[in-house]
PDB file of N, CA and C in Angstrom:
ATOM      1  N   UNK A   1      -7.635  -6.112  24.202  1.00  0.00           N
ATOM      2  CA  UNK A   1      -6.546  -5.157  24.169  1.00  0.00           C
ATOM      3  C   UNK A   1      -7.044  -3.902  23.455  1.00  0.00           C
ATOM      4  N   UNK A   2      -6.790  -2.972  24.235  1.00  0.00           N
ATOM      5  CA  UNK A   2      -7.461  -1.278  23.160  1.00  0.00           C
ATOM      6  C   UNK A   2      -5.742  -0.769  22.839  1.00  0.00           C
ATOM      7  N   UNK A   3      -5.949  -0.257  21.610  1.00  0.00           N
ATOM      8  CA  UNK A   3      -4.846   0.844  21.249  1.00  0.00           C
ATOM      9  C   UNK A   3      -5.120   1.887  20.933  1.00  0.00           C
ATOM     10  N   UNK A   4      -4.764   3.188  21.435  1.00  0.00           N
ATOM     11  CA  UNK A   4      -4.771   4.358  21.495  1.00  0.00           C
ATOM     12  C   UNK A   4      -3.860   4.515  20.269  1.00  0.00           C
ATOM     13  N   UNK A   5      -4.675   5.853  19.490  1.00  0.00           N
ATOM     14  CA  UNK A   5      -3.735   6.678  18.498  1.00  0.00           C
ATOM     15  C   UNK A   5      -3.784   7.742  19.418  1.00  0.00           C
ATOM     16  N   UNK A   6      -1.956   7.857  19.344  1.00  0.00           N
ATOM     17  CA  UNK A   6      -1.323   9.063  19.530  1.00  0.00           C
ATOM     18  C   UNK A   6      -1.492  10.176  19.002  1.00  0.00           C
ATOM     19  N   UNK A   7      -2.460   9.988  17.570  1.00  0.00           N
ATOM     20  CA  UNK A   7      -2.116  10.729  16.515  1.00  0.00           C
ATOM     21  C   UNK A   7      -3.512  10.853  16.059  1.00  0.00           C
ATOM     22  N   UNK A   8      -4.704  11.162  16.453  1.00  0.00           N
ATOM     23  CA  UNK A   8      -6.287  10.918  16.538  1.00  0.00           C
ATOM     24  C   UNK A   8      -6.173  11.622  15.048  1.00  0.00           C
ATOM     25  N   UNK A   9      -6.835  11.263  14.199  1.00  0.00           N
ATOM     26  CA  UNK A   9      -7.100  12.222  13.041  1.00  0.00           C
ATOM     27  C   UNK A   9      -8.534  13.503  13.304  1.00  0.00           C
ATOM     28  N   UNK A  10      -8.218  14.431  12.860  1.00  0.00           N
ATOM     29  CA  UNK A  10      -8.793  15.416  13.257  1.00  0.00           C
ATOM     30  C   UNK A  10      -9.841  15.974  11.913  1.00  0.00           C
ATOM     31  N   UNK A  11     -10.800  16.307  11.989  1.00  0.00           N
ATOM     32  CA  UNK A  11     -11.534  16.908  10.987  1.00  0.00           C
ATOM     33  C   UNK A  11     -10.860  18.212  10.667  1.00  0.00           C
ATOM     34  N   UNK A  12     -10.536  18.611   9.282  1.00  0.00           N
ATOM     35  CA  UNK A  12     -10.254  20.065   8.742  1.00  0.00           C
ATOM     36  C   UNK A  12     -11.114  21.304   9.081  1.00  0.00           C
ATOM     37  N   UNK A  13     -11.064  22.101   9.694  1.00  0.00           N
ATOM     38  CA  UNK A  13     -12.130  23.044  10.195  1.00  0.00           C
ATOM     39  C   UNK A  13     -12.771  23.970   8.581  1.00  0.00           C
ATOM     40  N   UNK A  14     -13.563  23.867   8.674  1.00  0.00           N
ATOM     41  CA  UNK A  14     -14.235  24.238   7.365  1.00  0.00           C
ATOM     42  C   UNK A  14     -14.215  25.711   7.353  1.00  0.00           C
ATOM     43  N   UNK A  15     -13.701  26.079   6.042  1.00  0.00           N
ATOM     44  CA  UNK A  15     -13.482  27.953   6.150  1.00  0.00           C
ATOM     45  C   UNK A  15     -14.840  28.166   5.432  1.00  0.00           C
ATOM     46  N   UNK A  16     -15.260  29.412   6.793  1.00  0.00           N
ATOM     47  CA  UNK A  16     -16.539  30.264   6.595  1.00  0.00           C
ATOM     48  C   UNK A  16     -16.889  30.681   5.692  1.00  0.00           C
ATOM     49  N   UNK A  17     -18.191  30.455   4.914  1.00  0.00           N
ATOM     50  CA  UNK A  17     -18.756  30.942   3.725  1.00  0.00           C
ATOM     51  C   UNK A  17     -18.792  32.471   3.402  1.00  0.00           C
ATOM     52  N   UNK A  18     -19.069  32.677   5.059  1.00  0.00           N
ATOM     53  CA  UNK A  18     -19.132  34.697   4.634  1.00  0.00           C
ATOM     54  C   UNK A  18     -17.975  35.206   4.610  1.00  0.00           C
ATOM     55  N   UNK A  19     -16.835  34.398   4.374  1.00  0.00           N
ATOM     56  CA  UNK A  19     -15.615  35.292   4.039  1.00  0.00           C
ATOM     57  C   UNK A  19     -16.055  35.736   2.532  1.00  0.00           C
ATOM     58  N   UNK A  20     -15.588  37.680   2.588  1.00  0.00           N
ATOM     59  CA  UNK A  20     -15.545  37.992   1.543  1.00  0.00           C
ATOM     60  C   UNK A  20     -14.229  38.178   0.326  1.00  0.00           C
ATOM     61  N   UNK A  21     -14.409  37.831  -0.466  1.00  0.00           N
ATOM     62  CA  UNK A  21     -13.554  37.759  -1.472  1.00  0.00           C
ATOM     63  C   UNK A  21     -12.510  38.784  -2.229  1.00  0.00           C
ATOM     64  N   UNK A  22     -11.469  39.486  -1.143  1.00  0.00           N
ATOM     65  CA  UNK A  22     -10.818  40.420  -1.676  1.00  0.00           C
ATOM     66  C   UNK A  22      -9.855  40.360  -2.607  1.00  0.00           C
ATOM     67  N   UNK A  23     -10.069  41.097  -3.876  1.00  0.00           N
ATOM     68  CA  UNK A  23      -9.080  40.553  -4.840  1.00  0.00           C
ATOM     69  C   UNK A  23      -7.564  41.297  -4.662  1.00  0.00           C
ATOM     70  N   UNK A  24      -7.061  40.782  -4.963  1.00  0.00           N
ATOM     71  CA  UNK A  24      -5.266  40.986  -4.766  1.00  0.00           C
ATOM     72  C   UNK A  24      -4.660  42.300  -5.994  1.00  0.00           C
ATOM     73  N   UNK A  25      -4.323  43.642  -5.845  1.00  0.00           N
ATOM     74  CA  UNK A  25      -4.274  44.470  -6.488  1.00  0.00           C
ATOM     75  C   UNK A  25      -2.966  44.027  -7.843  1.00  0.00           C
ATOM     76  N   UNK A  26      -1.960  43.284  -7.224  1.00  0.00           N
ATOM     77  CA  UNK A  26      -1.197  42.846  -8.173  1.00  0.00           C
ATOM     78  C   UNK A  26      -0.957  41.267  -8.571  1.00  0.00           C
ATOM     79  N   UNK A  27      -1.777  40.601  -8.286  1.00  0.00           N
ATOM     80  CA  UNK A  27      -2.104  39.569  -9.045  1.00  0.00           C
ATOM     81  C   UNK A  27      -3.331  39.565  -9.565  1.00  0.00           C
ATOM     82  N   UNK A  28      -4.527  39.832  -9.179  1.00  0.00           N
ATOM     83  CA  UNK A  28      -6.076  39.656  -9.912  1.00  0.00           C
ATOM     84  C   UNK A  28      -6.890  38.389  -9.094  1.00  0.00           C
ATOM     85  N   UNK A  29      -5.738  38.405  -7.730  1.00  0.00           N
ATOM     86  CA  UNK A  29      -6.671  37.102  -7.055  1.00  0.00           C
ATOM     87  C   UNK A  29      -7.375  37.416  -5.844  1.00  0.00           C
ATOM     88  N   UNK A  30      -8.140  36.836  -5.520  1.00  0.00           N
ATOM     89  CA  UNK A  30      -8.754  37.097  -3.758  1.00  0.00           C
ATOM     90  C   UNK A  30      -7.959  36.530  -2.831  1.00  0.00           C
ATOM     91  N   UNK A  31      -7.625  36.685  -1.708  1.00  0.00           N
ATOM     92  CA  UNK A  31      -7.241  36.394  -0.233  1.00  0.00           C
ATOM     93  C   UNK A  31      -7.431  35.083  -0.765  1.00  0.00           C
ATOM     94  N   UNK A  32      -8.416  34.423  -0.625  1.00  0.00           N
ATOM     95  CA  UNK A  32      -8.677  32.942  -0.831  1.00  0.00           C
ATOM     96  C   UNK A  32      -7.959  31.659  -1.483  1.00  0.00           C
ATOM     97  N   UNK A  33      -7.156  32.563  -2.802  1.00  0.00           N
ATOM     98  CA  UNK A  33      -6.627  32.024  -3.890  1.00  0.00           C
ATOM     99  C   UNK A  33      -7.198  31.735  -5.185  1.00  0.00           C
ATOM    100  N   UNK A  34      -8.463  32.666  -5.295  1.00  0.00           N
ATOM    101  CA  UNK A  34      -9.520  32.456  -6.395  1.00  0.00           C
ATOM    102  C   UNK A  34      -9.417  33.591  -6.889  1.00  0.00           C
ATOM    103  N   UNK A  35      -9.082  33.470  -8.132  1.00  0.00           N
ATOM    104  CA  UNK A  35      -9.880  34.198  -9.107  1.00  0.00           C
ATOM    105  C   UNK A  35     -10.862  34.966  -9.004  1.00  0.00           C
ATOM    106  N   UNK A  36     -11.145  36.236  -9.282  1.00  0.00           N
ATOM    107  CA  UNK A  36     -13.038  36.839  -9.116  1.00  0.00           C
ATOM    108  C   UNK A  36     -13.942  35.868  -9.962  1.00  0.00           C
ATOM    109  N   UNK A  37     -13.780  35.138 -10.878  1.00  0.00           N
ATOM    110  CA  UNK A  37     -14.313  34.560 -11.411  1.00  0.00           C
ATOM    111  C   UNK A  37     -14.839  33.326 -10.685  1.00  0.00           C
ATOM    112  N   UNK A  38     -13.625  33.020  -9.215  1.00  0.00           N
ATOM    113  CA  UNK A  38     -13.891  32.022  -8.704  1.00  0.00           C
ATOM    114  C   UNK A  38     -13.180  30.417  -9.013  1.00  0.00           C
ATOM    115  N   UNK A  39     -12.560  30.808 -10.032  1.00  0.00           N
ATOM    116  CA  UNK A  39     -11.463  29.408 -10.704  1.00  0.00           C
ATOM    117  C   UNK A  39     -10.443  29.715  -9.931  1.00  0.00           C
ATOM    118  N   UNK A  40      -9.501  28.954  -9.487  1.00  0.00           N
ATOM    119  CA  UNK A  40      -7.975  28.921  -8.487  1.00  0.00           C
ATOM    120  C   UNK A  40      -7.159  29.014  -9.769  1.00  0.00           C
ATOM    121  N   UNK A  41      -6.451  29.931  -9.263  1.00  0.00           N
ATOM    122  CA  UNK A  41      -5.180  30.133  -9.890  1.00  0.00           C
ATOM    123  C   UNK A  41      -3.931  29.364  -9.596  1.00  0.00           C
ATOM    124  N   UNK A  42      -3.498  28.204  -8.280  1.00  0.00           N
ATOM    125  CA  UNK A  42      -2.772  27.579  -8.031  1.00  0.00           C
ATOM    126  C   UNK A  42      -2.458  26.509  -9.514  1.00  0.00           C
ATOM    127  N   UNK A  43      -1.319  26.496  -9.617  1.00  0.00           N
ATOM    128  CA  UNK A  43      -1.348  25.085 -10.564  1.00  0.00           C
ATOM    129  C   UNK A  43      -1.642  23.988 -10.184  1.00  0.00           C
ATOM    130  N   UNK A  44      -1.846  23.013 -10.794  1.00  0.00           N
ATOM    131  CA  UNK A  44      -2.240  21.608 -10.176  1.00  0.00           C
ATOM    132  C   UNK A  44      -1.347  20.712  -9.482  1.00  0.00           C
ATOM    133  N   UNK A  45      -1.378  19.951  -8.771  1.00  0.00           N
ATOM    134  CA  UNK A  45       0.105  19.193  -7.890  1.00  0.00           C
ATOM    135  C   UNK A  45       0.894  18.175  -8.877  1.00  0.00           C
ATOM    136  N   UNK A  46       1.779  18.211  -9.161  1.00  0.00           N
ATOM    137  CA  UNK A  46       2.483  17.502 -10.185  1.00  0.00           C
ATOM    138  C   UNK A  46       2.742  15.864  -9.435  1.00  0.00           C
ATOM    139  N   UNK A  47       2.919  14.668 -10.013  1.00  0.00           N
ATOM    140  CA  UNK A  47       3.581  13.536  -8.505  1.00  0.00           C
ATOM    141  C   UNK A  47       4.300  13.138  -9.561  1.00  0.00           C
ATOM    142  N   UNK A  48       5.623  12.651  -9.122  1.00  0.00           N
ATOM    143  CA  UNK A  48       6.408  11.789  -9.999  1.00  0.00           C
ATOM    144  C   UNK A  48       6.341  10.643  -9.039  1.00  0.00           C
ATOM    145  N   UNK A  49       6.359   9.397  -9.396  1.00  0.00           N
ATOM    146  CA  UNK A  49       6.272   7.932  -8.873  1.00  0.00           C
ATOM    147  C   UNK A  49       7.845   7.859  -9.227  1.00  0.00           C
ATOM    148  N   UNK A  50       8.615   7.339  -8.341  1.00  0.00           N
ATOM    149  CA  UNK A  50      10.259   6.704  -8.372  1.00  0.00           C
ATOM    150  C   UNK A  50      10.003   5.313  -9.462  1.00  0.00           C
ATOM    151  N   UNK A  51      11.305   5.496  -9.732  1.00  0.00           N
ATOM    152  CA  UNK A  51      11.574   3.869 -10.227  1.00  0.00           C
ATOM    153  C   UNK A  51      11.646   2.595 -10.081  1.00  0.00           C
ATOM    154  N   UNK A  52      11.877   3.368  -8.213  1.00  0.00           N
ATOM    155  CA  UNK A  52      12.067   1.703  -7.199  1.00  0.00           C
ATOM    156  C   UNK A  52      10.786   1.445  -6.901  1.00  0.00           C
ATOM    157  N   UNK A  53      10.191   2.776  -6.609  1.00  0.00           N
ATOM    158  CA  UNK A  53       8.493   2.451  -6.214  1.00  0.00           C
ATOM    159  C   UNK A  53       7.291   1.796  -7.630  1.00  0.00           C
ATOM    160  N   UNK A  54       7.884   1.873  -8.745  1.00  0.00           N
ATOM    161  CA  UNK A  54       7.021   1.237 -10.369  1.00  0.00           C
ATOM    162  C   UNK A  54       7.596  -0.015  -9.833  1.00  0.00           C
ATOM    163  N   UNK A  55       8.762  -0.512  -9.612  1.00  0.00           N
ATOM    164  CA  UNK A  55       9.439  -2.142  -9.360  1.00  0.00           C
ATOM    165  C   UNK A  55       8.474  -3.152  -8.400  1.00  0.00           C
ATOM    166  N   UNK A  56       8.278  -2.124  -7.229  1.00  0.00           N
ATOM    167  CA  UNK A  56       7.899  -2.599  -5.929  1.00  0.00           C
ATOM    168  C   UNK A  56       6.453  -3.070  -6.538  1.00  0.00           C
ATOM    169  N   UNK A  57       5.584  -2.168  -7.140  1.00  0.00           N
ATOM    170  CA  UNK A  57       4.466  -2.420  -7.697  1.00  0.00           C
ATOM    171  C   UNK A  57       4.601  -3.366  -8.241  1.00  0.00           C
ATOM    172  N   UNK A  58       5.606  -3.886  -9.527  1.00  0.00           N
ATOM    173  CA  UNK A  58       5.142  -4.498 -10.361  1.00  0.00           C
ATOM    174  C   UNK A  58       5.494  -6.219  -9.415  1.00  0.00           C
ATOM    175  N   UNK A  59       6.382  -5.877  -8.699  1.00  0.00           N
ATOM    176  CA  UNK A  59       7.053  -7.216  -7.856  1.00  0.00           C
ATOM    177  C   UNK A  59       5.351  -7.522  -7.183  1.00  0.00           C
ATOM    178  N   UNK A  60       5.145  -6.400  -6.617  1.00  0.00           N
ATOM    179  CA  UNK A  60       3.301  -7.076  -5.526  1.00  0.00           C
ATOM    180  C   UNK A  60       2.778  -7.407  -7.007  1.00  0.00           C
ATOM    181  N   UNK A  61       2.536  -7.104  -7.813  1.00  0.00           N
ATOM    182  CA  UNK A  61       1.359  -7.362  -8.911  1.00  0.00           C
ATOM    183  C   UNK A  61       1.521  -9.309  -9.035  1.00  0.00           C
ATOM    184  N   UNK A  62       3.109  -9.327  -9.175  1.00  0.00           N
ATOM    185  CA  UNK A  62       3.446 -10.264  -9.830  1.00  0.00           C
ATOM    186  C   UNK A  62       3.544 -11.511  -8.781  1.00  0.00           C
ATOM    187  N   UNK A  63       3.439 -11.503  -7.647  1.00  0.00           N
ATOM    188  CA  UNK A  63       3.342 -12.116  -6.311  1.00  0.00           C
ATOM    189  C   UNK A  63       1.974 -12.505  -5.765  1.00  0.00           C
ATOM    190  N   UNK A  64       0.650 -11.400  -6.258  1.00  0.00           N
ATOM    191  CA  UNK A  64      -0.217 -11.604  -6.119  1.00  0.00           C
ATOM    192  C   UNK A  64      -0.927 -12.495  -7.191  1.00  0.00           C
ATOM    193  N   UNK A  65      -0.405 -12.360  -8.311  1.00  0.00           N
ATOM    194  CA  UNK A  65      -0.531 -13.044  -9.672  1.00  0.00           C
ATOM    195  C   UNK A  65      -0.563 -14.650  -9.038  1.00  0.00           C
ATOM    196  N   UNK A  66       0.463 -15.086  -8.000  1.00  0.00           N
ATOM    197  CA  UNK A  66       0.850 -16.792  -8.155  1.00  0.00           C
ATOM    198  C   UNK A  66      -0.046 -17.393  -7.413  1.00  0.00           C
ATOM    199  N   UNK A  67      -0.530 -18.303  -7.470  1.00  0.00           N
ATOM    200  CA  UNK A  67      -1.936 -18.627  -6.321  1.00  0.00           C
ATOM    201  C   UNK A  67      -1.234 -19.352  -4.877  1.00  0.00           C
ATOM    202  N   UNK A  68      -1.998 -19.326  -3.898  1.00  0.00           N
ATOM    203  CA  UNK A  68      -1.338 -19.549  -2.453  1.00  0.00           C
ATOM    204  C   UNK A  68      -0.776 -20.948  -2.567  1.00  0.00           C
ATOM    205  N   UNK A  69      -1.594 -22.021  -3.710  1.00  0.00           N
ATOM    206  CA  UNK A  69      -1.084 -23.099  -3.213  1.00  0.00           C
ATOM    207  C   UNK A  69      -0.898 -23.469  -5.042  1.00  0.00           C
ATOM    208  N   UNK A  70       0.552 -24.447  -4.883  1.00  0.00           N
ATOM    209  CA  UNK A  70       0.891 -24.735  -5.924  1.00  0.00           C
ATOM    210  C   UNK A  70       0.543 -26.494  -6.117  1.00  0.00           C
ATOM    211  N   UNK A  71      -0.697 -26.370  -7.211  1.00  0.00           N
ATOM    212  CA  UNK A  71      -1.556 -27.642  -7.171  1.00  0.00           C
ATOM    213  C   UNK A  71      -0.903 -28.787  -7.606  1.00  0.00           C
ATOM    214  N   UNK A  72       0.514 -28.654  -8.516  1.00  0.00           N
ATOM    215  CA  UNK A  72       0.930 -29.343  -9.273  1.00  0.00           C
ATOM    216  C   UNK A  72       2.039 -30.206  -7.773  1.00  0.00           C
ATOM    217  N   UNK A  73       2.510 -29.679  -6.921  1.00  0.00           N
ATOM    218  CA  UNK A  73       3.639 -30.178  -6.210  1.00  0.00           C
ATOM    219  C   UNK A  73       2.725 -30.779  -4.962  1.00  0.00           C
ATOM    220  N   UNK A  74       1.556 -30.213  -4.566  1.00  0.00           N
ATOM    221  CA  UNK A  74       0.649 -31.189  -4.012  1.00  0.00           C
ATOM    222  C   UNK A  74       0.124 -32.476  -4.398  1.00  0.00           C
ATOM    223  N   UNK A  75      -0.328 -32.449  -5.734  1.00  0.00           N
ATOM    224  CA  UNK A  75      -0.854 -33.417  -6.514  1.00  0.00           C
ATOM    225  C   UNK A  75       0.398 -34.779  -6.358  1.00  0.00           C
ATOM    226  N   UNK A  76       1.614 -34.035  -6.643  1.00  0.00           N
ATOM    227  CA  UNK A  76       3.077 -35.113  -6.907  1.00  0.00           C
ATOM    228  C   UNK A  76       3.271 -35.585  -5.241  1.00  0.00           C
ATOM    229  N   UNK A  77       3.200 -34.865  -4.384  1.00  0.00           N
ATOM    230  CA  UNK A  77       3.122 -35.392  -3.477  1.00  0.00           C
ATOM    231  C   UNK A  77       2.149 -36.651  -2.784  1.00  0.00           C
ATOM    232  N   UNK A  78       0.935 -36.135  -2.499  1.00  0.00           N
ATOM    233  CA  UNK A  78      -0.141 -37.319  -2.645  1.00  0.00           C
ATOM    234  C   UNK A  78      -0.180 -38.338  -3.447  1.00  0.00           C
ATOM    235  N   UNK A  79       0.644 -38.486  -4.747  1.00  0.00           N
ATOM    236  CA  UNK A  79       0.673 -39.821  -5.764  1.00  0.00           C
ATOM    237  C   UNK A  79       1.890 -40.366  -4.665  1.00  0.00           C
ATOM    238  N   UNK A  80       2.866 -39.729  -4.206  1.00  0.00           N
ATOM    239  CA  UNK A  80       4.481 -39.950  -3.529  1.00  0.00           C
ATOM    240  C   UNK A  80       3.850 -41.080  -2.204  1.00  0.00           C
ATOM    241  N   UNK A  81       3.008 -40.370  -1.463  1.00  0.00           N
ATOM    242  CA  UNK A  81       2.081 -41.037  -0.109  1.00  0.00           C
ATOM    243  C   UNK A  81       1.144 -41.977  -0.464  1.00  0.00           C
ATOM    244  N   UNK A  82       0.052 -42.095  -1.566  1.00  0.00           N
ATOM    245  CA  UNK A  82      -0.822 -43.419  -1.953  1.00  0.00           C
ATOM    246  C   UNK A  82       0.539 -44.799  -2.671  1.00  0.00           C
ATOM    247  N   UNK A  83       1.122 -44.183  -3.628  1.00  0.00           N
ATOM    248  CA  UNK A  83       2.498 -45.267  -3.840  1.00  0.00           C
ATOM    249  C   UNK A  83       3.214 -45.785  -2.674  1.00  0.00           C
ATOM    250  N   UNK A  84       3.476 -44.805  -1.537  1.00  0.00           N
ATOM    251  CA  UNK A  84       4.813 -45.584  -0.457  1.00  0.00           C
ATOM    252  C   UNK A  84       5.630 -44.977  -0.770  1.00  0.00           C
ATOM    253  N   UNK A  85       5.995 -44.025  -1.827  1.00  0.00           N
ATOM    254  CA  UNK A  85       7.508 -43.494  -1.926  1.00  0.00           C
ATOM    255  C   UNK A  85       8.002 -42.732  -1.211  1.00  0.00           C
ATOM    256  N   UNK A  86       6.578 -41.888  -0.877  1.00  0.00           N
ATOM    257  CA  UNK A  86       7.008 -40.424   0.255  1.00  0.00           C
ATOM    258  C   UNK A  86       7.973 -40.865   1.378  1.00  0.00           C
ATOM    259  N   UNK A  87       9.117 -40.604   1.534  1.00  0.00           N
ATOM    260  CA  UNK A  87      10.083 -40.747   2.867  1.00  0.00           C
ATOM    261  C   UNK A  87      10.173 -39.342   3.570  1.00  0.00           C
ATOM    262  N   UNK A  88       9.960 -39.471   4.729  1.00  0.00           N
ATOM    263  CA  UNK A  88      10.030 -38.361   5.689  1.00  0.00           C
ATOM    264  C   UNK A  88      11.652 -38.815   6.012  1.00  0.00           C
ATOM    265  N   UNK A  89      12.609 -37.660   6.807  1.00  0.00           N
ATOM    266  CA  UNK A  89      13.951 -37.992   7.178  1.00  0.00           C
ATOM    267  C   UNK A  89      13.366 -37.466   8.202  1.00  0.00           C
ATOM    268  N   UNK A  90      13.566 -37.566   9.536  1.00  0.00           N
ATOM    269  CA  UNK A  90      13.580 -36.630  11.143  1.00  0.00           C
ATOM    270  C   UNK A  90      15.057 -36.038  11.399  1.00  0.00           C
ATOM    271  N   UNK A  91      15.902 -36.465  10.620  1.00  0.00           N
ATOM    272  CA  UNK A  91      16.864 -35.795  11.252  1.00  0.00           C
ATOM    273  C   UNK A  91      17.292 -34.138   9.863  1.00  0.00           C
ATOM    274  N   UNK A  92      16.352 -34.022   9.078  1.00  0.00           N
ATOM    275  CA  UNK A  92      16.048 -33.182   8.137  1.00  0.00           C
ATOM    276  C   UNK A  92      15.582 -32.457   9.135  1.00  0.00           C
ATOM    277  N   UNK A  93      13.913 -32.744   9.372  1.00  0.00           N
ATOM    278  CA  UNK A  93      13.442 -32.403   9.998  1.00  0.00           C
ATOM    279  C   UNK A  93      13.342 -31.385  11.085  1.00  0.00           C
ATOM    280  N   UNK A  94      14.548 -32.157  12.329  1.00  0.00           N
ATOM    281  CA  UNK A  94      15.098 -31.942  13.224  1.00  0.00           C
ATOM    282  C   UNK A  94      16.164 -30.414  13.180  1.00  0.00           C
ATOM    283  N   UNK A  95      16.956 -30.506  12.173  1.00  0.00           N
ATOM    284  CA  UNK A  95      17.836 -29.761  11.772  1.00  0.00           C
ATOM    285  C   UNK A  95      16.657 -28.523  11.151  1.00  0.00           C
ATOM    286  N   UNK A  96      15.844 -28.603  10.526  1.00  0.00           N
ATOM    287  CA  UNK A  96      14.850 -27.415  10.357  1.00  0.00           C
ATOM    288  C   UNK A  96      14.144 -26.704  11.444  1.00  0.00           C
ATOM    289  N   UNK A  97      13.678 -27.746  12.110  1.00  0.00           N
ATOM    290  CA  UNK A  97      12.933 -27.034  13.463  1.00  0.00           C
ATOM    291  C   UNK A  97      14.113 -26.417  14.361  1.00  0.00           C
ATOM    292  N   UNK A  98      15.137 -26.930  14.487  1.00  0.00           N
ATOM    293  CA  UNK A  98      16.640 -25.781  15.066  1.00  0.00           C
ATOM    294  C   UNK A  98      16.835 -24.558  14.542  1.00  0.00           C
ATOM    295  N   UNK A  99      16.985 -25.185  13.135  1.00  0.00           N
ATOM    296  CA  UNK A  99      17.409 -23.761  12.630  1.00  0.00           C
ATOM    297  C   UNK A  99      16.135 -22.817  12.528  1.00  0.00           C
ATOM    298  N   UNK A 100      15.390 -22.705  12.345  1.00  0.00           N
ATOM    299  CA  UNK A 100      14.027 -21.873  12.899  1.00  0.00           C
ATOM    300  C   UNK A 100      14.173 -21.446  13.913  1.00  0.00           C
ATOM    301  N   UNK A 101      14.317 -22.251  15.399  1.00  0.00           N
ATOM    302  CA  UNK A 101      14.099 -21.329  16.537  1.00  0.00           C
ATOM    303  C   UNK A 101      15.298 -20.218  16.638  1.00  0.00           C
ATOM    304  N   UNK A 102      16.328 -21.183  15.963  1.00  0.00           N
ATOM    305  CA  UNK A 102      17.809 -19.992  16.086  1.00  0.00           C
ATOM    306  C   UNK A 102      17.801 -18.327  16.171  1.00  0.00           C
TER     307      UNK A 102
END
């Protein structure tokens, strides 16, 4: 199966080195956004992270934290099956595999 992006990512076209650097009569900047000195005068991008989005993090942190298999309810099980105690019900069972396809 191939999938096509709709949406190809594109390389940024790289701005020409021999642009020359005209400085701006009432700010002190060039066309460019530089300084004559060559430092940017833009401020830096500020990010605020939400509150729901710190939660979401800490919920994956804490999810990834638990290991896939819980050794202790395996272990109790397998003593349940070498003893004879383990009882399967089918009509448990039965009623699970329904309600699934539902």
């Amino acid at each position: 199966m191939k999938v096509n992006d709709p949406f190809p990512m594109q390389p940024a076209p790289l701005a020409p080195a021999s642009r020359p650097r005209v400085a701006n009569s009432t700010t002190g900047t060039s066309r460019d956004g530089t300084a004559p000195t060559g430092r940017t005068t833009a401020p830096a991008a500020n990010v605020a992270i939400s509150a729901r989005s710190r939660e979401l993090h800490q919920a994956l942190r804490a999810a990834n934290a638990v290991p896939d298999v819980r050794e202790d309810v395996v272990a109790e099980i397998q003593a349940r099956l070498r003893s004879g105690t383990y009882r399967i019900d089918p009509e448990q069972i039965a009623r699970g595999i329904l309600d699934a396809s539902a």
